[in-house]
Structure formats: C-alpha cells, structure tokens
Protein backbone atom coordinates (compact mmCIF):
# COMPACT_ATOMS: atom_id res chain seq x y z
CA UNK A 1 113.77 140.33 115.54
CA UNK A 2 115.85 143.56 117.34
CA UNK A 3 114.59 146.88 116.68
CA UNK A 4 117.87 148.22 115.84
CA UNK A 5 116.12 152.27 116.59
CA UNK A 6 114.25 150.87 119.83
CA UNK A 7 116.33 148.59 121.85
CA UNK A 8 113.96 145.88 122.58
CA UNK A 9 113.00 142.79 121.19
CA UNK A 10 109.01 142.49 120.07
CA UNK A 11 107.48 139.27 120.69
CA UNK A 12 106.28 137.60 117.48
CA UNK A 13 102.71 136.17 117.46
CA UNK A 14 104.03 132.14 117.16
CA UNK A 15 105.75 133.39 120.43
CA UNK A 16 103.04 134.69 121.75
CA UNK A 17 100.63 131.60 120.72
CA UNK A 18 103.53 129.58 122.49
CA UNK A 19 102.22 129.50 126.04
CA UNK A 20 98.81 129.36 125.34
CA UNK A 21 99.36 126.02 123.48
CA UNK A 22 101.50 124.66 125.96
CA UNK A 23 98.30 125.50 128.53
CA UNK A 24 95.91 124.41 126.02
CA UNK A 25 97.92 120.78 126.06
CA UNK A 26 98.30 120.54 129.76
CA UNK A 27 94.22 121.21 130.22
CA UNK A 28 93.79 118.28 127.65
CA UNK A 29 96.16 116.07 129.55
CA UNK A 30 94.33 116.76 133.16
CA UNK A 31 90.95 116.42 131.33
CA UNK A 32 92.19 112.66 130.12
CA UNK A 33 94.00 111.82 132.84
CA UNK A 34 93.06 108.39 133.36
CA UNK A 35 94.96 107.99 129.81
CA UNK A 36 98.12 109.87 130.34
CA UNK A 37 101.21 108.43 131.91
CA UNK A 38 102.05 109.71 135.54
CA UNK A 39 104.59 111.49 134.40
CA UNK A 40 102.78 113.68 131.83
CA UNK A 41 100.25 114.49 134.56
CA UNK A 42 102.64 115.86 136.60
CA UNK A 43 103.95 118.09 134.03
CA UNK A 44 100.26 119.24 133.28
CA UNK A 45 100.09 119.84 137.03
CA UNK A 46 103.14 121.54 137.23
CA UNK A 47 102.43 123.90 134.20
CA UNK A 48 98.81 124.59 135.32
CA UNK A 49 100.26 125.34 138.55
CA UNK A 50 102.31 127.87 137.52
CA UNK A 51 100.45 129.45 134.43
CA UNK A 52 96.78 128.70 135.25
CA UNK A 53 94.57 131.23 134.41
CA UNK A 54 92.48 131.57 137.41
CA UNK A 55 93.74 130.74 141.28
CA UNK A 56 91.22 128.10 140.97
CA UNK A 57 92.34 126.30 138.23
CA UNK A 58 96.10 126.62 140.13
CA UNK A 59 94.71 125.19 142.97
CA UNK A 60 93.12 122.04 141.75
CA UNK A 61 96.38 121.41 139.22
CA UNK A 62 98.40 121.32 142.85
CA UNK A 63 95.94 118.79 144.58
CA UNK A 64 96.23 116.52 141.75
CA UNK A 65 99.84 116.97 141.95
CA UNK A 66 99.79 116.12 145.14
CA UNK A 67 97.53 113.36 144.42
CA UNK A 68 99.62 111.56 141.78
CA UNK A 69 102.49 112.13 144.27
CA UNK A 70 101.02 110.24 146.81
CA UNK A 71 99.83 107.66 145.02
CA UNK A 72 103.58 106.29 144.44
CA UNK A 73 105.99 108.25 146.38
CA UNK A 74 108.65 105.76 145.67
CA UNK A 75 108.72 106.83 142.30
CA UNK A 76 108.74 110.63 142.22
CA UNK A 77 111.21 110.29 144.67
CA UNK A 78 113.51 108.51 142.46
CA UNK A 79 112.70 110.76 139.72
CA UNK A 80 113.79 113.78 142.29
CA UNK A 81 116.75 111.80 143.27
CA UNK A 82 117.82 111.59 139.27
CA UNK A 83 117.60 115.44 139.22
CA UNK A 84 119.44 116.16 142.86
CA UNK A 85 122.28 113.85 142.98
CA UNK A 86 122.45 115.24 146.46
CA UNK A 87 119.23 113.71 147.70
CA UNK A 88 119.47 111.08 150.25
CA UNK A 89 119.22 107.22 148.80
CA UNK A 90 115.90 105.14 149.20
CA UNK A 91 116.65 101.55 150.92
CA UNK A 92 114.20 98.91 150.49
C-alpha cells in the first residue's frame, strides 16, 4: 500500500467507496426513519451532519438530531453520561 519511491500512501478504490457507503446507509436510515431505532437515527444524523453533501442536506440531518434529542432527553443524556463519566448524575 506505501509507495516505497513516493512517500505517500494511495488510497485504494474499496477505501475510497468507504465513505460513500457509509453516506449511502445513513440517507437510507433518515429516509425510513419511522423504522430505525433512535439510536441509529442519531448516528445517520450525526454522519449526515458531518459528511453531507450539500449544506442543506447538513442542515436538516441537525434538526432531526435535534428532534430525536428532544423527544427523550432523558435518554441521550444517559447515553452522554456513559461516554463522559464526568457528566453530572440525573435524579428522578
């Protein structure tokens, strides 16, 4: 995979079709989102978000985010919490 002459490291075309699949799956998700856990949405979302291909397309990925964030805080927060030991505890 190193070009021993060049120095650099050309991408391969699986490794190219990588993030275009990934993209491809997230679109599917948001498309069928009444059928995906919240969860997977929000890692549509947050790949859309990030690698959308037009600002658009970011946009409305971080609305539903936000969306399926508000719809059960509780959760996501617990999630966070999971992640960030550090984050403050949730009484009930």
């Amino acid at each position: 995979m190193t070009s021993h002459l060049s120095g650099t490291c050309a991408p391969t075309d699986s490794q190219r079709a990588w993030p275009a699949a990934r993209i491809a799956e997230a679109r599917a998700v948001i498309a069928d989102v009444a059928h995906h856990s919240d969860h997977l949405v929000r890692l549509a979302c947050n790949v859309l978000s990030a690698h959308g291909e037009t600002e658009a397309e970011r946009r409305d990925a971080r609305a539903l985010l936000f969306v399926i964030e508000a719809r059960c805080p509780a959760r996501h927060r617990r999630a966070h919490r999971a992640d960030h030991d550090d984050a403050p505890e949730v009484r009930r």
